[in-house]
Protein backbone atom coordinates (compact mmCIF):
# COMPACT_ATOMS: atom_id res chain seq x y z
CA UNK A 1 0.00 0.00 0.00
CA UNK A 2 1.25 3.71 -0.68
CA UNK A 3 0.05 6.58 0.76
CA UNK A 4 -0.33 9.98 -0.07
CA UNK A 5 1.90 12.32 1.25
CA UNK A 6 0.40 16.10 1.27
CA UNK A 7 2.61 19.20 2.66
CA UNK A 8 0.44 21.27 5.23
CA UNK A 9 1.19 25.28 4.46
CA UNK A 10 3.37 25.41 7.52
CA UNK A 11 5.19 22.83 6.03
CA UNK A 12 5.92 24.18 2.17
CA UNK A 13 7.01 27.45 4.41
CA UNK A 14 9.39 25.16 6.40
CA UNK A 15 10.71 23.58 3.48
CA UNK A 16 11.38 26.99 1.23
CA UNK A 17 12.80 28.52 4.63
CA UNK A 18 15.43 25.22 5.16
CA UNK A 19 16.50 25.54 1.64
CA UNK A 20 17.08 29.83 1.29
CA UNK A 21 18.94 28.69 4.79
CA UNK A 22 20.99 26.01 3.36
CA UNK A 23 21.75 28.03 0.07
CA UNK A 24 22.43 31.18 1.86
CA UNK A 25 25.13 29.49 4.29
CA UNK A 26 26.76 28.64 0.94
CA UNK A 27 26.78 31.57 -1.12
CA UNK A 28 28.34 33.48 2.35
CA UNK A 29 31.03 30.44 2.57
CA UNK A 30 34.21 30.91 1.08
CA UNK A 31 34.17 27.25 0.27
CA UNK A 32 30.34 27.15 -0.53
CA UNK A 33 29.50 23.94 -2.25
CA UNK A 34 26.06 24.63 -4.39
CA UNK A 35 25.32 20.81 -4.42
CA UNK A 36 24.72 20.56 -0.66
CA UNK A 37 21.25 22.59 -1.13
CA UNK A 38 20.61 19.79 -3.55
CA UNK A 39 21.79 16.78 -2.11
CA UNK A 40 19.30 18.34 1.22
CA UNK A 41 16.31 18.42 -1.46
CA UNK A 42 17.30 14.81 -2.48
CA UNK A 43 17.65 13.56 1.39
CA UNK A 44 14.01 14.92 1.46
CA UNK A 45 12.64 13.47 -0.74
CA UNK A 46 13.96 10.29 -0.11
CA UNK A 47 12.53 10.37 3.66
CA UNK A 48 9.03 11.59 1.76
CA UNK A 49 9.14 8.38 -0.51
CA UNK A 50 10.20 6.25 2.52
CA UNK A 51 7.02 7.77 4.19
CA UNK A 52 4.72 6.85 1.66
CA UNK A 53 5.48 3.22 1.65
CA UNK A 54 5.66 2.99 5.52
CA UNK A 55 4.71 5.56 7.87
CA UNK A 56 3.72 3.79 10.62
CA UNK A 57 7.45 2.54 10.81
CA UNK A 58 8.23 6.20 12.09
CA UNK A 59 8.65 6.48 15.83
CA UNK A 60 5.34 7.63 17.51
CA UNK A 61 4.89 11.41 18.42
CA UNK A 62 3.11 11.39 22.21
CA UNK A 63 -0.08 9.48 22.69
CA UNK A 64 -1.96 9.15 19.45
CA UNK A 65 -0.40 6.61 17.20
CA UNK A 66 -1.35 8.56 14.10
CA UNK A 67 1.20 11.54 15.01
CA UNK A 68 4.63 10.33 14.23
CA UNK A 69 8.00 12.32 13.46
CA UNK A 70 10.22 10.84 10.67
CA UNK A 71 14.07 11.60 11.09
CA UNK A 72 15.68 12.50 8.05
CA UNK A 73 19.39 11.84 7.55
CA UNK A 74 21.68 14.25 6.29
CA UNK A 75 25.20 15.00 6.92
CA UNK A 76 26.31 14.91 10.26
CA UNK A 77 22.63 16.51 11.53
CA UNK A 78 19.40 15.95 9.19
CA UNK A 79 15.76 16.95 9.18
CA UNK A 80 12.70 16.16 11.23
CA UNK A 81 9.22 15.34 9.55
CA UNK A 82 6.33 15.76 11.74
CA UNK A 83 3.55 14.04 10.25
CA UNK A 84 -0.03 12.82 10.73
CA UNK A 85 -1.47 9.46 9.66
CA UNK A 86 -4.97 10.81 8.48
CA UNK A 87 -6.66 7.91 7.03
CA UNK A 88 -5.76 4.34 5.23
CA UNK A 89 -4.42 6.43 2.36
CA UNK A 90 -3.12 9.58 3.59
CA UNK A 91 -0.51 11.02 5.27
CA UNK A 92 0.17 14.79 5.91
CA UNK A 93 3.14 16.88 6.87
CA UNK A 94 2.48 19.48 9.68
CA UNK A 95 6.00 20.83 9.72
CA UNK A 96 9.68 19.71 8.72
CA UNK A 97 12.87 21.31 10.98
CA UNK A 98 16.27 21.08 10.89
CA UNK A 99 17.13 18.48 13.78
CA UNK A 100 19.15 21.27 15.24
CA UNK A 101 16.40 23.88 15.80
CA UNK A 102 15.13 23.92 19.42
CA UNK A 103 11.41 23.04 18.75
CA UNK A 104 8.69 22.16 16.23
CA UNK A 105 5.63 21.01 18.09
C-alpha cells in the first residue's frame, strides 16, 4: 500500500525557509558547495518516498499513534518530519525542521 503524502502550508514554508537557509550558508562560505542545497532536497525526498510506503514505521509522536515524526538523515545533523497518519491512504506533513532547531511542536 502507498500513501499519499500532502505538505500542510506550515510545512511548504518550512521547506522553502530550510532551503534559502541552506543556500544562503553557501553563497556566504568561502568554500560554498552549491550541491549541498541539492543533495538536502534529495535527502528529502527520499525520507518523503520512505514515508509513503511505511509511515507507521516512524517512531510515535506522544499518545496518538497517528502523530509520528520521521528523522531525516543528512550530513552529520538531518531533518525532522512531523507528520499525521490521516486515514488508510493519507498522510500529511504538519511541519519539517532542521534536527538542530530547538522546537517544532
Amino acid at each position: 500500500m502507498t500513501y499519499t503524502v500532502e505538505f500542510s502550508e506550515a510545512a511548504v514554508a518550512d521547506l522553502e525557509q530550510l532551503l534559502d537557509f541552506a543556500l544562503q550558508r553557501e553563497l556566504d562560505s568561502e568554500t560554498g558547495d552549491l550541491d549541498i542545497p541539492d543533495r538536502a532536497v534529495q535527502a528529502i525526498k527520499n525520507g518523503i518516498g520512505f514515508l509513503a510506503a511505511s509511515p507507521f514505521a516512524c517512531r510515535k509522536l506522544g499518545d496518538s499513534p497517528f502523530v509520528r515524526e520521521l528523522i531525516i538523515p543528512f550530513g552529520h545533523t538531518g531533518y525532522v518530519a512531523l507528520f499525521e497518519i490521516v486515514d488508510s491512504n493519507t498522510v500529511i506533513i504538519g511541519a519539517i525542521r532542521h534536527q538542530r532547531e530547538d522546537d517544532y511542536h
